[in-house]
PDB file of N, CA and C in Angstrom:
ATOM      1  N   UNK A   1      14.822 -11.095  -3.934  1.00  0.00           N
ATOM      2  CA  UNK A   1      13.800 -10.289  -3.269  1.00  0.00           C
ATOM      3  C   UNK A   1      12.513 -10.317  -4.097  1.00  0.00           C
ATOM      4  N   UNK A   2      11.468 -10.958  -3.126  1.00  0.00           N
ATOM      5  CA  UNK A   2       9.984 -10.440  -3.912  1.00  0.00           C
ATOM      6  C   UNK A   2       9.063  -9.546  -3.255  1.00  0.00           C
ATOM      7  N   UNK A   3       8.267  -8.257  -3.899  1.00  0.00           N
ATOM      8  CA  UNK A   3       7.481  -8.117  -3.556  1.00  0.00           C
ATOM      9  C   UNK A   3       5.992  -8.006  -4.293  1.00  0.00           C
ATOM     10  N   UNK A   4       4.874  -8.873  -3.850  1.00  0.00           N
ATOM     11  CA  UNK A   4       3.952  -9.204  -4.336  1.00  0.00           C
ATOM     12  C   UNK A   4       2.701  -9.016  -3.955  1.00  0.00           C
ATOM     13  N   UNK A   5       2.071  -7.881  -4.517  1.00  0.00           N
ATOM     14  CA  UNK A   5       0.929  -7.127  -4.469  1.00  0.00           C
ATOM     15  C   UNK A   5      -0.277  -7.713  -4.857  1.00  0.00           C
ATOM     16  N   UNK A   6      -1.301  -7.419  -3.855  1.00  0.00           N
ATOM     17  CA  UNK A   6      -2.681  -8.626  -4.268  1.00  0.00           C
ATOM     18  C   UNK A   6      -3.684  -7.222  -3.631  1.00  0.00           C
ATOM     19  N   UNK A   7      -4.688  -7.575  -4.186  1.00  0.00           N
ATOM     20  CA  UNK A   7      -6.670  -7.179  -3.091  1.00  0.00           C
ATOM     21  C   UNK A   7      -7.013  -5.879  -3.854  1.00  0.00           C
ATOM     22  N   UNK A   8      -6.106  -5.467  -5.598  1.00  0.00           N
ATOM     23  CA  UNK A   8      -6.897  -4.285  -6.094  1.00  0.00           C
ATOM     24  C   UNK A   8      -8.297  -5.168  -6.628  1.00  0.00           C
ATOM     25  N   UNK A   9      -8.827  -4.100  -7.751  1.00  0.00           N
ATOM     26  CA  UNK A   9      -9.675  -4.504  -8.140  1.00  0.00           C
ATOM     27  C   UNK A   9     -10.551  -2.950  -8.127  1.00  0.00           C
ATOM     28  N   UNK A  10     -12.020  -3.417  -8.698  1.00  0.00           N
ATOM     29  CA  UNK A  10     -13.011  -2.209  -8.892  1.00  0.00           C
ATOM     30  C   UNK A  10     -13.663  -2.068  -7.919  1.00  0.00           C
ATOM     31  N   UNK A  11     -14.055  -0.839  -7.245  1.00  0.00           N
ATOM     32  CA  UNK A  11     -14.947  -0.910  -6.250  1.00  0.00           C
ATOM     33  C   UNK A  11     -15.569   0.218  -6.387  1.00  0.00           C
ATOM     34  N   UNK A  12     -16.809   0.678  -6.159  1.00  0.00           N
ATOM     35  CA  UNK A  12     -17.602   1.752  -6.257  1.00  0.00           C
ATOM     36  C   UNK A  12     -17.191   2.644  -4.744  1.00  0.00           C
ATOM     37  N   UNK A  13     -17.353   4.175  -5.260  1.00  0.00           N
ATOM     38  CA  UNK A  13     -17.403   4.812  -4.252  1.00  0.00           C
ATOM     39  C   UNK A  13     -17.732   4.959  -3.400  1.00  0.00           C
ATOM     40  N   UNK A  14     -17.093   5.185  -2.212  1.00  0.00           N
ATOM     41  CA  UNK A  14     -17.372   4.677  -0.710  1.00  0.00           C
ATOM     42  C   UNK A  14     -16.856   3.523  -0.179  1.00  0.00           C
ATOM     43  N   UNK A  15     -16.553   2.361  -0.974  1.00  0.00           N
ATOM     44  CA  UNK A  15     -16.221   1.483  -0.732  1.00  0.00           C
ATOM     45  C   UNK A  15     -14.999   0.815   0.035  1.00  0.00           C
ATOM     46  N   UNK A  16     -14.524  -0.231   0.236  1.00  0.00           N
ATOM     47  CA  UNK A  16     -13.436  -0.730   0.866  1.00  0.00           C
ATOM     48  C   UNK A  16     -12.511  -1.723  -0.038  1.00  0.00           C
ATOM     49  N   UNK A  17     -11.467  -1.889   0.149  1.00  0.00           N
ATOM     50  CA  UNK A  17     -10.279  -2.741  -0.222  1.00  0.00           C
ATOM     51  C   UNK A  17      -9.312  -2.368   0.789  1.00  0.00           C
ATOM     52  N   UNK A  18      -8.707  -4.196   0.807  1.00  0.00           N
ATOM     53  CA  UNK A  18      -7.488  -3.960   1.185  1.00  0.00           C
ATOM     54  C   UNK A  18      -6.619  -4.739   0.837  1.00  0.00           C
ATOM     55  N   UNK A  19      -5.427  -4.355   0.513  1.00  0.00           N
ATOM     56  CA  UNK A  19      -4.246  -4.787  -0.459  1.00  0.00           C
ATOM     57  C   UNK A  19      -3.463  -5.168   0.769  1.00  0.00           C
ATOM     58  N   UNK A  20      -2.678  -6.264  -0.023  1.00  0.00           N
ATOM     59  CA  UNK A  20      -1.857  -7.080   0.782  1.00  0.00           C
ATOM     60  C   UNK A  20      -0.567  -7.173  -0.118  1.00  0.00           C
ATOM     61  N   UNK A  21       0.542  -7.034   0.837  1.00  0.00           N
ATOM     62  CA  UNK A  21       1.886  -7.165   0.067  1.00  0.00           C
ATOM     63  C   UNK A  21       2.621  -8.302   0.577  1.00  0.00           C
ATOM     64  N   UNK A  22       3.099  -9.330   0.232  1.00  0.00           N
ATOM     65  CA  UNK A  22       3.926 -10.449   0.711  1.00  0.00           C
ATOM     66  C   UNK A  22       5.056 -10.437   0.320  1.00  0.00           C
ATOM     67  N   UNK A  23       5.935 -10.611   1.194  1.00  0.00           N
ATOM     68  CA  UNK A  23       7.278 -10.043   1.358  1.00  0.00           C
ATOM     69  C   UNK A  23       8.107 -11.390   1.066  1.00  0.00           C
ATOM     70  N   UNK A  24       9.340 -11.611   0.575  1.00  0.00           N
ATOM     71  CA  UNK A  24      10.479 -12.911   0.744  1.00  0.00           C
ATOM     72  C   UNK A  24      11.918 -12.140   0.148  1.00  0.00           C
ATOM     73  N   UNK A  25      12.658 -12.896   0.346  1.00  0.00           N
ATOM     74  CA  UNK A  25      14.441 -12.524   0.263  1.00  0.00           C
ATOM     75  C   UNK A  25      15.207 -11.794   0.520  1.00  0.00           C
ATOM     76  N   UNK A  26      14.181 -11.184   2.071  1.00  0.00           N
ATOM     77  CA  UNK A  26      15.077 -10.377   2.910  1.00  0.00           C
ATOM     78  C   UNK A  26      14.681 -10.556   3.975  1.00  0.00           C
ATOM     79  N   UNK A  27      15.150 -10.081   5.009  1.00  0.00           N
ATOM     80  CA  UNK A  27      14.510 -10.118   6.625  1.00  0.00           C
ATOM     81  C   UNK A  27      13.391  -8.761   7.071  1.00  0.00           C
ATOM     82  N   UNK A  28      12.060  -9.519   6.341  1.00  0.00           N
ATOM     83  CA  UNK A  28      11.093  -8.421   6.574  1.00  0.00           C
ATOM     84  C   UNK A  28      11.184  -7.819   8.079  1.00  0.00           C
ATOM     85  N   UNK A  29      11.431  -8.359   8.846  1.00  0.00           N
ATOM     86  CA  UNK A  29      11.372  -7.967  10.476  1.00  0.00           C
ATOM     87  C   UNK A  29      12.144  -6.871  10.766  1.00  0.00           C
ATOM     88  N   UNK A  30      13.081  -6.670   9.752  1.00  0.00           N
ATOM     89  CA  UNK A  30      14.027  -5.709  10.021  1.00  0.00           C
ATOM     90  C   UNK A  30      13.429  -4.478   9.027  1.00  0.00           C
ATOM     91  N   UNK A  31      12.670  -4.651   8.505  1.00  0.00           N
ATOM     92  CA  UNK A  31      12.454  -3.557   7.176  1.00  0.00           C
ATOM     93  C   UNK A  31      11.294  -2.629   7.849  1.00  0.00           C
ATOM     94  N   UNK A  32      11.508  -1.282   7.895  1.00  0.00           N
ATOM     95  CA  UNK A  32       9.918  -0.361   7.101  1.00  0.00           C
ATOM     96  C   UNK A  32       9.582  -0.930   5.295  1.00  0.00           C
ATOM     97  N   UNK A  33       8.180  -0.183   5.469  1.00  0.00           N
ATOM     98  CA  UNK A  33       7.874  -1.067   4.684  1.00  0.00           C
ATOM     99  C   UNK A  33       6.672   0.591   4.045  1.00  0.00           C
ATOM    100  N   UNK A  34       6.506   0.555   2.921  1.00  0.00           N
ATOM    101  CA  UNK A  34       5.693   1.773   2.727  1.00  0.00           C
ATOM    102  C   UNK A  34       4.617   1.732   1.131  1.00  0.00           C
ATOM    103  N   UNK A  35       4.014   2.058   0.718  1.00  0.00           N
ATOM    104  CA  UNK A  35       3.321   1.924   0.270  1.00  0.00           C
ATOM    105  C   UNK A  35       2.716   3.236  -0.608  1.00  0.00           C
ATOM    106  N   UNK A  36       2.689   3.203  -1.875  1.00  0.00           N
ATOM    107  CA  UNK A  36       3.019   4.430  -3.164  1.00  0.00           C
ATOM    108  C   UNK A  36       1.693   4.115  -4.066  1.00  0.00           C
ATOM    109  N   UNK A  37       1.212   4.919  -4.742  1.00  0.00           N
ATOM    110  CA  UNK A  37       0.269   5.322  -5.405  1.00  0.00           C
ATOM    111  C   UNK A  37       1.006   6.179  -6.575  1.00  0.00           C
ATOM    112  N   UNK A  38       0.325   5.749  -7.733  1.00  0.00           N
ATOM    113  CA  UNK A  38       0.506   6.373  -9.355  1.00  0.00           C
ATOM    114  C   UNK A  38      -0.573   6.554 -10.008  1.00  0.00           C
ATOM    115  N   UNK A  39      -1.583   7.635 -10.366  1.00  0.00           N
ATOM    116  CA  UNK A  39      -2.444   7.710 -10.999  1.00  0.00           C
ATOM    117  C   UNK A  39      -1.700   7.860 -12.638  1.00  0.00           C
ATOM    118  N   UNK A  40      -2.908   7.691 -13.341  1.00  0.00           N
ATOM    119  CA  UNK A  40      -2.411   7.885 -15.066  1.00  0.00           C
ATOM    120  C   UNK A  40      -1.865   9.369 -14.959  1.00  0.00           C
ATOM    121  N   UNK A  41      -1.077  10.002 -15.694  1.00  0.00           N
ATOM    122  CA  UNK A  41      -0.439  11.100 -16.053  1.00  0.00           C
ATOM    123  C   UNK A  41       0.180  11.632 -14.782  1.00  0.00           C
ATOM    124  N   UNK A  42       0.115  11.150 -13.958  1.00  0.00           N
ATOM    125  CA  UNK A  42       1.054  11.782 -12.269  1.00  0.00           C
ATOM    126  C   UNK A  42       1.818  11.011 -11.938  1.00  0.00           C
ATOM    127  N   UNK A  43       2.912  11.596 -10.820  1.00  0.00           N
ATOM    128  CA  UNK A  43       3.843  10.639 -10.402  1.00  0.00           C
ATOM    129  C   UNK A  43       3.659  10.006  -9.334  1.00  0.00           C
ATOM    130  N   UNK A  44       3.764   9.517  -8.787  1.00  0.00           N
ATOM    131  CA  UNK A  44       4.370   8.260  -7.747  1.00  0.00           C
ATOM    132  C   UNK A  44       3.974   9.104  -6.593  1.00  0.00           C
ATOM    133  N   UNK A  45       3.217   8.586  -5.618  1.00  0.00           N
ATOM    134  CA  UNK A  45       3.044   9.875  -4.013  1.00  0.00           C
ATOM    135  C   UNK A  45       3.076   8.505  -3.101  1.00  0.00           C
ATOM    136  N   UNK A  46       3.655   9.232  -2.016  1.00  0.00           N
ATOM    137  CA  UNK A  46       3.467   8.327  -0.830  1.00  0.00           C
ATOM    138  C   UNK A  46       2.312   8.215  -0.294  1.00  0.00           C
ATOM    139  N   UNK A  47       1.738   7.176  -0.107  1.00  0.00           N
ATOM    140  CA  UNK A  47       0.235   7.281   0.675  1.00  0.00           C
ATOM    141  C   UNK A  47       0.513   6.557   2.172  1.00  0.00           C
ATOM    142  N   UNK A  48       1.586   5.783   2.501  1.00  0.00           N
ATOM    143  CA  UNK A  48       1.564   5.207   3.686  1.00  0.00           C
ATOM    144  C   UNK A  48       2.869   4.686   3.935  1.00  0.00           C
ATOM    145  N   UNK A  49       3.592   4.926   5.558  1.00  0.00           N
ATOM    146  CA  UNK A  49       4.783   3.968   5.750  1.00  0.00           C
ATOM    147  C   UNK A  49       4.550   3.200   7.001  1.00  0.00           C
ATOM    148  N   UNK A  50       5.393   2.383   7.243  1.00  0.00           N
ATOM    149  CA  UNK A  50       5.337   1.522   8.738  1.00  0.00           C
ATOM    150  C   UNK A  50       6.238   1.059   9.037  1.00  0.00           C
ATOM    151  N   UNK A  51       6.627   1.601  10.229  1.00  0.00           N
ATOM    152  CA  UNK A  51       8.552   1.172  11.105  1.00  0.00           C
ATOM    153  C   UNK A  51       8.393  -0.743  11.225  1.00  0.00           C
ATOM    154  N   UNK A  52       9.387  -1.087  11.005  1.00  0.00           N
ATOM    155  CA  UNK A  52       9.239  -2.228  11.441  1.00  0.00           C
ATOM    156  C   UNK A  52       8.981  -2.507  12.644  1.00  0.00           C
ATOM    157  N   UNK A  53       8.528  -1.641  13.786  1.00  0.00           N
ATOM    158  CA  UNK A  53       7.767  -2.099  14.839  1.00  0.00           C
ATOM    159  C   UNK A  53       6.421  -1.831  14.913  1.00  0.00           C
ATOM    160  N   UNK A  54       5.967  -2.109  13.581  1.00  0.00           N
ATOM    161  CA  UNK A  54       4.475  -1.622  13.191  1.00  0.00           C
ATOM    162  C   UNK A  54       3.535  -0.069  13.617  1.00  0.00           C
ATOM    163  N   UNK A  55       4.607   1.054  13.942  1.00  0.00           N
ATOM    164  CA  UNK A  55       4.292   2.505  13.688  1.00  0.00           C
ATOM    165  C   UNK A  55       3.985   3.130  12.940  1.00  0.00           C
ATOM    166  N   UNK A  56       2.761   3.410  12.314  1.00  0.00           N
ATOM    167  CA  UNK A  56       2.667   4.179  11.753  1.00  0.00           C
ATOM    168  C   UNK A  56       3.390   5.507  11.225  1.00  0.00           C
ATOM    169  N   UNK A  57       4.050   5.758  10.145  1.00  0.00           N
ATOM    170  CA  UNK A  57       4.464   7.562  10.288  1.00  0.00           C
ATOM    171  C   UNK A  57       3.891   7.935   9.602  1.00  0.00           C
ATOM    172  N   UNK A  58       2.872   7.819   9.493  1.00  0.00           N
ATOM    173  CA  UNK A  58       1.687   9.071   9.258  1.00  0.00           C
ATOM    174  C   UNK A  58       0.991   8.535   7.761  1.00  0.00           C
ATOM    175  N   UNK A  59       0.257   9.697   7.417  1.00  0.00           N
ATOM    176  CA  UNK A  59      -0.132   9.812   6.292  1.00  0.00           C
ATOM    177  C   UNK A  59      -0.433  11.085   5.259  1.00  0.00           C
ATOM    178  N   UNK A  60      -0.783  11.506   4.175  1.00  0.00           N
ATOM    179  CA  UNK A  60      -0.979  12.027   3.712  1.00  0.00           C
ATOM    180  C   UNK A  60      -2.369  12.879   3.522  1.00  0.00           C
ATOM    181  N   UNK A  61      -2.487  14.305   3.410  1.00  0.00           N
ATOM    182  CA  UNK A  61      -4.168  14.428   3.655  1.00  0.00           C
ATOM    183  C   UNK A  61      -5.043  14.084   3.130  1.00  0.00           C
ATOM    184  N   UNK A  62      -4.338  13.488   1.532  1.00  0.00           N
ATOM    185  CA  UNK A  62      -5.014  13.030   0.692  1.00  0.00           C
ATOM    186  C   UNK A  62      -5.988  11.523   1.607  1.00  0.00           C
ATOM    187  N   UNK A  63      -5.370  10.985   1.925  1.00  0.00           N
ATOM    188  CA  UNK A  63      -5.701   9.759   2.444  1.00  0.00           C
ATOM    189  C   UNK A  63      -5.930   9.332   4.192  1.00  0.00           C
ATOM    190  N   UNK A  64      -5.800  10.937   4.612  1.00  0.00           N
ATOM    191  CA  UNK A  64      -5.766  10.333   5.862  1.00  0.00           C
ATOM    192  C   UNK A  64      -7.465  10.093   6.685  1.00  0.00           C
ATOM    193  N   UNK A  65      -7.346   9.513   7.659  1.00  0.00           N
ATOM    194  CA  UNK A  65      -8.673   8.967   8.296  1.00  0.00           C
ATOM    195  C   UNK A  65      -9.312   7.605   7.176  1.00  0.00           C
ATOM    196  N   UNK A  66      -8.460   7.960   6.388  1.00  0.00           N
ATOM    197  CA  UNK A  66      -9.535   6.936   5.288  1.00  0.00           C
ATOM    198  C   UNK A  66      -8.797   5.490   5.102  1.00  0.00           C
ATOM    199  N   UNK A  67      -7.176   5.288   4.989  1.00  0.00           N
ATOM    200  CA  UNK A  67      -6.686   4.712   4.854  1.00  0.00           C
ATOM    201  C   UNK A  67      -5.735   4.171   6.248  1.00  0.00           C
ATOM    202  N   UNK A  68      -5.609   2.937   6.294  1.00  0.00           N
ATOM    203  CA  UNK A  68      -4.679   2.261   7.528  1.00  0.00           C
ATOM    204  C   UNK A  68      -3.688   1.236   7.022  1.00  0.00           C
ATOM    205  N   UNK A  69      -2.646   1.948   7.375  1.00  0.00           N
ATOM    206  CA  UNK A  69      -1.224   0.229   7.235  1.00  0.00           C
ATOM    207  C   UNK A  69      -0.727  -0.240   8.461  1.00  0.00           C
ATOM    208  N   UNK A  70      -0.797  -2.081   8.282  1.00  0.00           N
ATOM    209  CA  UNK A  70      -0.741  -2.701   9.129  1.00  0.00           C
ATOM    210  C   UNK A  70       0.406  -3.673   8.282  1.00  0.00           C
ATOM    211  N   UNK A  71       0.994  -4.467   9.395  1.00  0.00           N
ATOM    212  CA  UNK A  71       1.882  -5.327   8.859  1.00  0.00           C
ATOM    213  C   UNK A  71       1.647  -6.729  10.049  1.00  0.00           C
ATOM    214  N   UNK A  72       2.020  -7.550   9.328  1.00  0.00           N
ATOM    215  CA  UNK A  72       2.069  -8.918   9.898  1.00  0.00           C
ATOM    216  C   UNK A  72       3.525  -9.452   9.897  1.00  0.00           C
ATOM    217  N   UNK A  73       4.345  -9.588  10.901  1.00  0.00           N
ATOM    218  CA  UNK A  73       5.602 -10.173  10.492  1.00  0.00           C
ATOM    219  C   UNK A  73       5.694 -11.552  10.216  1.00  0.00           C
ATOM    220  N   UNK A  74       4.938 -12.144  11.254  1.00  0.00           N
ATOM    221  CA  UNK A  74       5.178 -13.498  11.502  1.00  0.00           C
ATOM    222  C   UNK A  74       4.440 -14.167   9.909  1.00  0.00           C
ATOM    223  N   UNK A  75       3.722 -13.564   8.947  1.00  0.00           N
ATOM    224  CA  UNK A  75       3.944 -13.345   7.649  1.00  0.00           C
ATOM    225  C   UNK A  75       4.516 -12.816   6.400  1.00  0.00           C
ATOM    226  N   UNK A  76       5.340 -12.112   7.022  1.00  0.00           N
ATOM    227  CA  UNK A  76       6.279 -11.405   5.921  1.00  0.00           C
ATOM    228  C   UNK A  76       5.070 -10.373   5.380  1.00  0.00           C
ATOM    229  N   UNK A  77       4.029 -10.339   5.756  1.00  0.00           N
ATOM    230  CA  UNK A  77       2.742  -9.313   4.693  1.00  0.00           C
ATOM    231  C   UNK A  77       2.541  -7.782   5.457  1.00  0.00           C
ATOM    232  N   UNK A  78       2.545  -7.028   4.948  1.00  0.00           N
ATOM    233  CA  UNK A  78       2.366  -5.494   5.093  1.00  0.00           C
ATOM    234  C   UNK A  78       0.877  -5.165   4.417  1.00  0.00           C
ATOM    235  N   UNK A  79      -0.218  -4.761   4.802  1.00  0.00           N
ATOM    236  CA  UNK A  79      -1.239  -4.472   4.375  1.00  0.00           C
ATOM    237  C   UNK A  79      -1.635  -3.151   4.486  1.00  0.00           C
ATOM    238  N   UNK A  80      -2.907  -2.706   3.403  1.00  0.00           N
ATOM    239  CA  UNK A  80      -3.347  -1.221   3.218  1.00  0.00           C
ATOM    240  C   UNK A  80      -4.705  -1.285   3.227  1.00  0.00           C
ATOM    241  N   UNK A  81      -5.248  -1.013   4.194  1.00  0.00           N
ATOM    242  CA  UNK A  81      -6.911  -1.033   4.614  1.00  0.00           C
ATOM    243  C   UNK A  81      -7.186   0.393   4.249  1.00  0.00           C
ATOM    244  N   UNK A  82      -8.052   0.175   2.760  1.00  0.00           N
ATOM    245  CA  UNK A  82      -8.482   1.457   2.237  1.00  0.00           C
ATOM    246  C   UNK A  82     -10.162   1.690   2.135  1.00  0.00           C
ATOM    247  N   UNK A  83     -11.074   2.685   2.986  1.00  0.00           N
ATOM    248  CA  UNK A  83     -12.078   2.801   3.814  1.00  0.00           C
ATOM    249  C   UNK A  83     -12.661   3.965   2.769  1.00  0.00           C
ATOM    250  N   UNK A  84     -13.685   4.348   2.713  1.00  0.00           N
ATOM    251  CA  UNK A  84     -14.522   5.409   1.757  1.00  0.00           C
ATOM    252  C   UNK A  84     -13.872   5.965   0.393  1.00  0.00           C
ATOM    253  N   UNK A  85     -13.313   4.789   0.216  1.00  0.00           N
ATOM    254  CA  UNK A  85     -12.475   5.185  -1.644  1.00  0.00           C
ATOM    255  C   UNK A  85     -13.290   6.267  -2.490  1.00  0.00           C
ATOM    256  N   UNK A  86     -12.320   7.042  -2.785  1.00  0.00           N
ATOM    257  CA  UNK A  86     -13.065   8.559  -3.890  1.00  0.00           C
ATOM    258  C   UNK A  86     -12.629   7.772  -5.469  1.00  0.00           C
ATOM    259  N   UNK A  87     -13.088   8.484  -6.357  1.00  0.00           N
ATOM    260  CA  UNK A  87     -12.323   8.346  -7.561  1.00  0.00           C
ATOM    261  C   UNK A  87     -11.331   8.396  -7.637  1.00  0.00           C
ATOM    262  N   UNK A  88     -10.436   9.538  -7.039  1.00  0.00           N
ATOM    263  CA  UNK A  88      -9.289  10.241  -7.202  1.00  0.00           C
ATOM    264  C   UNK A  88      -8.353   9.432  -6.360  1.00  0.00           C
ATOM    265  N   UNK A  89      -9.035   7.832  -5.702  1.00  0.00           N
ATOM    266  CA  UNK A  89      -8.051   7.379  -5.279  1.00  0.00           C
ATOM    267  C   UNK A  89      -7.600   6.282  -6.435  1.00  0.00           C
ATOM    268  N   UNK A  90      -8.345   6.118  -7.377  1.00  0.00           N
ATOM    269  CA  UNK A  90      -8.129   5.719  -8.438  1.00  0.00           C
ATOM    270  C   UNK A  90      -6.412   5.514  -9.021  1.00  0.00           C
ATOM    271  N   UNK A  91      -5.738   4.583  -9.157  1.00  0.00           N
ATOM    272  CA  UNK A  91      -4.115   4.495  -9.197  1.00  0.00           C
ATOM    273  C   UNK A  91      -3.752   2.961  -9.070  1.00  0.00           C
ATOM    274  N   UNK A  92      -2.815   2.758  -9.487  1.00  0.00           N
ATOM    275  CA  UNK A  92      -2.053   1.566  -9.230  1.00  0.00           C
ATOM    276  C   UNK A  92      -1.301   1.545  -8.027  1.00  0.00           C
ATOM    277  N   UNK A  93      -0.776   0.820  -7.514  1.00  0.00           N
ATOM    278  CA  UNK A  93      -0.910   0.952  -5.943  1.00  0.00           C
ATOM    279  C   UNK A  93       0.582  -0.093  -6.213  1.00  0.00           C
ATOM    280  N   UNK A  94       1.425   0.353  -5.137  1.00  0.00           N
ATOM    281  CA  UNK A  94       3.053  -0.501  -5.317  1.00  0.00           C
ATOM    282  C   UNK A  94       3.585  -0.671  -3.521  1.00  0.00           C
ATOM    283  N   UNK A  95       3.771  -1.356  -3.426  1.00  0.00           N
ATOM    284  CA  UNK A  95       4.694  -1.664  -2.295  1.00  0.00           C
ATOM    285  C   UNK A  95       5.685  -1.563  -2.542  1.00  0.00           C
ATOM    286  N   UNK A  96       6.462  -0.913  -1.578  1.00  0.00           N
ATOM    287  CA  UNK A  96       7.835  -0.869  -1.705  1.00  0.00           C
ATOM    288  C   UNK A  96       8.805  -0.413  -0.613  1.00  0.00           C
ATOM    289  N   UNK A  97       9.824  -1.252  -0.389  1.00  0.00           N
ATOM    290  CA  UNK A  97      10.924  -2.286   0.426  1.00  0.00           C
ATOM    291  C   UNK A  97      11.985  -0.899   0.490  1.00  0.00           C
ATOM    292  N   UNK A  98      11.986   0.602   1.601  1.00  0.00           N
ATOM    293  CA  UNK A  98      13.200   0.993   1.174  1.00  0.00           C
ATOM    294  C   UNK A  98      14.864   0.105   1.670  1.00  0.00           C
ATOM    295  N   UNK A  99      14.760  -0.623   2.656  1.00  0.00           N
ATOM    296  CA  UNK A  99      15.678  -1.254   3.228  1.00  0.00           C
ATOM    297  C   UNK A  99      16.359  -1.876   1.901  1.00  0.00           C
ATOM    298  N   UNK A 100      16.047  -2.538   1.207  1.00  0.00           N
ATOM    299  CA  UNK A 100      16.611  -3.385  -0.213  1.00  0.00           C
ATOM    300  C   UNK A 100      16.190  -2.407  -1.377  1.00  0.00           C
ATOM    301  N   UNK A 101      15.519  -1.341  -1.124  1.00  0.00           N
ATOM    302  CA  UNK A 101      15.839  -0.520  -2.682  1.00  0.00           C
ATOM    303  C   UNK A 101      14.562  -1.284  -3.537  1.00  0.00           C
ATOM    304  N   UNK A 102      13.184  -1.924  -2.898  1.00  0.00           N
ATOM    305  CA  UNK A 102      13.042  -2.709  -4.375  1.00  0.00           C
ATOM    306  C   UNK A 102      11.484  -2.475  -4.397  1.00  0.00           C
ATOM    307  N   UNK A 103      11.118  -2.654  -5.510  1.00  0.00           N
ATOM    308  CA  UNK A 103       9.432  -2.348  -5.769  1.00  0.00           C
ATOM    309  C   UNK A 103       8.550  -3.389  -6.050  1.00  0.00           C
ATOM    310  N   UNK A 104       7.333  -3.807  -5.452  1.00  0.00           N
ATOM    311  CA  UNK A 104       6.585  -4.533  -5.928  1.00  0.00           C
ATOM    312  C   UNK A 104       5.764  -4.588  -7.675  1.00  0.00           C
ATOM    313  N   UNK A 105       5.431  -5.321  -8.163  1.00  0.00           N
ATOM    314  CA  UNK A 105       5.019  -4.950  -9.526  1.00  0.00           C
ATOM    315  C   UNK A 105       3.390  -3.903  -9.745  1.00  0.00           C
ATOM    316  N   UNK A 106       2.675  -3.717  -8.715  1.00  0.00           N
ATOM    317  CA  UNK A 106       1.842  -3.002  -8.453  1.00  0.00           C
ATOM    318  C   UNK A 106       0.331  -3.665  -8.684  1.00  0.00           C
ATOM    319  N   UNK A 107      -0.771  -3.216  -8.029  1.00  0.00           N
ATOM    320  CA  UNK A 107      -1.859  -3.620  -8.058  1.00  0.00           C
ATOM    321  C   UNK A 107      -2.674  -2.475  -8.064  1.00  0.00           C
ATOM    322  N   UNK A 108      -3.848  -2.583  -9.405  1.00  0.00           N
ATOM    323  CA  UNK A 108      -4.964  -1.597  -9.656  1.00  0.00           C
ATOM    324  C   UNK A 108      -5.731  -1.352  -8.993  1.00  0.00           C
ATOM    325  N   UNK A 109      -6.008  -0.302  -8.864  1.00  0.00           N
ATOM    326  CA  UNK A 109      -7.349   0.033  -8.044  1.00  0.00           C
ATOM    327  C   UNK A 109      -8.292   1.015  -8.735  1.00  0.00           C
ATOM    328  N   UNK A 110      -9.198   0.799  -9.266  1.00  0.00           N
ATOM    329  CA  UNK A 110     -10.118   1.738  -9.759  1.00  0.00           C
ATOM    330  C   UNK A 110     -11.544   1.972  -9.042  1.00  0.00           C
ATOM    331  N   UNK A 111     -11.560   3.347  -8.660  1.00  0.00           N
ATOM    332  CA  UNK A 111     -12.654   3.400  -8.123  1.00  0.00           C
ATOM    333  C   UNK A 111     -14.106   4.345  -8.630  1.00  0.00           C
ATOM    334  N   UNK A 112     -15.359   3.229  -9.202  1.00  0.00           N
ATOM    335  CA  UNK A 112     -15.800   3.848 -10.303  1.00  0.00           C
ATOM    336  C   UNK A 112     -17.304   3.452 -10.246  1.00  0.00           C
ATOM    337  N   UNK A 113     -18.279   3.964 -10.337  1.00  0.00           N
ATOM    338  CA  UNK A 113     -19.835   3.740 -10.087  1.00  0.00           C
ATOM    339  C   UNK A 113     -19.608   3.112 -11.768  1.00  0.00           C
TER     340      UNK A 113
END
């Protein structure tokens, strides 16, 4: 099983990114697929999930209106379209597979004038 996190990086406030997760050694088609945030000294929060029939279940208030997950099957890729970034969205950013139990290695996001 891989999962492999790409599209952090620095962006000034207000700004946009969107992270892409590419999926292999399982049958993504069958998986939700969800998407976690870790700032320095805090734990792990959910910021986004998606049924494998590309449903949204929701989001968090922290992030909502601001952030969108989309998935591509016919790529194995699950994506996180993140729209007027604050500081405080500032975190390493992880995909992660609950169907197989498994975590991507994570991608930075700092958001910083």
């Amino acid at each position: 099983v891989q999962l492999v996190e790409s599209g952090g990086g620095l962006v000034q406030p207000g700004g946009s990114l969107r992270l892409s997760c590419a999926a292999s050694g399982f049958t993504f088609s069958s998986a939700d697929m969800s998407w976690y945030r870790q700032a320095p000294g805090k734990g792990r929060e959910l910021v986004a999930s998606i049924t494998r029939y590309g449903v949204s279940a929701g989001y968090p208030g922290s992030v909502k209106g601001r952030f969108t997950i989309s998935r591509d099957n016919a790529k194995n890729t699950v994506y996180l379209q993140m729209n007027s970034l604050k500081s405080e969205d500032t975190a390493v950013y992880y995909c992660y597979a609950p169907y197989v139990n498994y975590w991507g290695q994570g991608t930075q996001v700092t958001v910083s004038s």
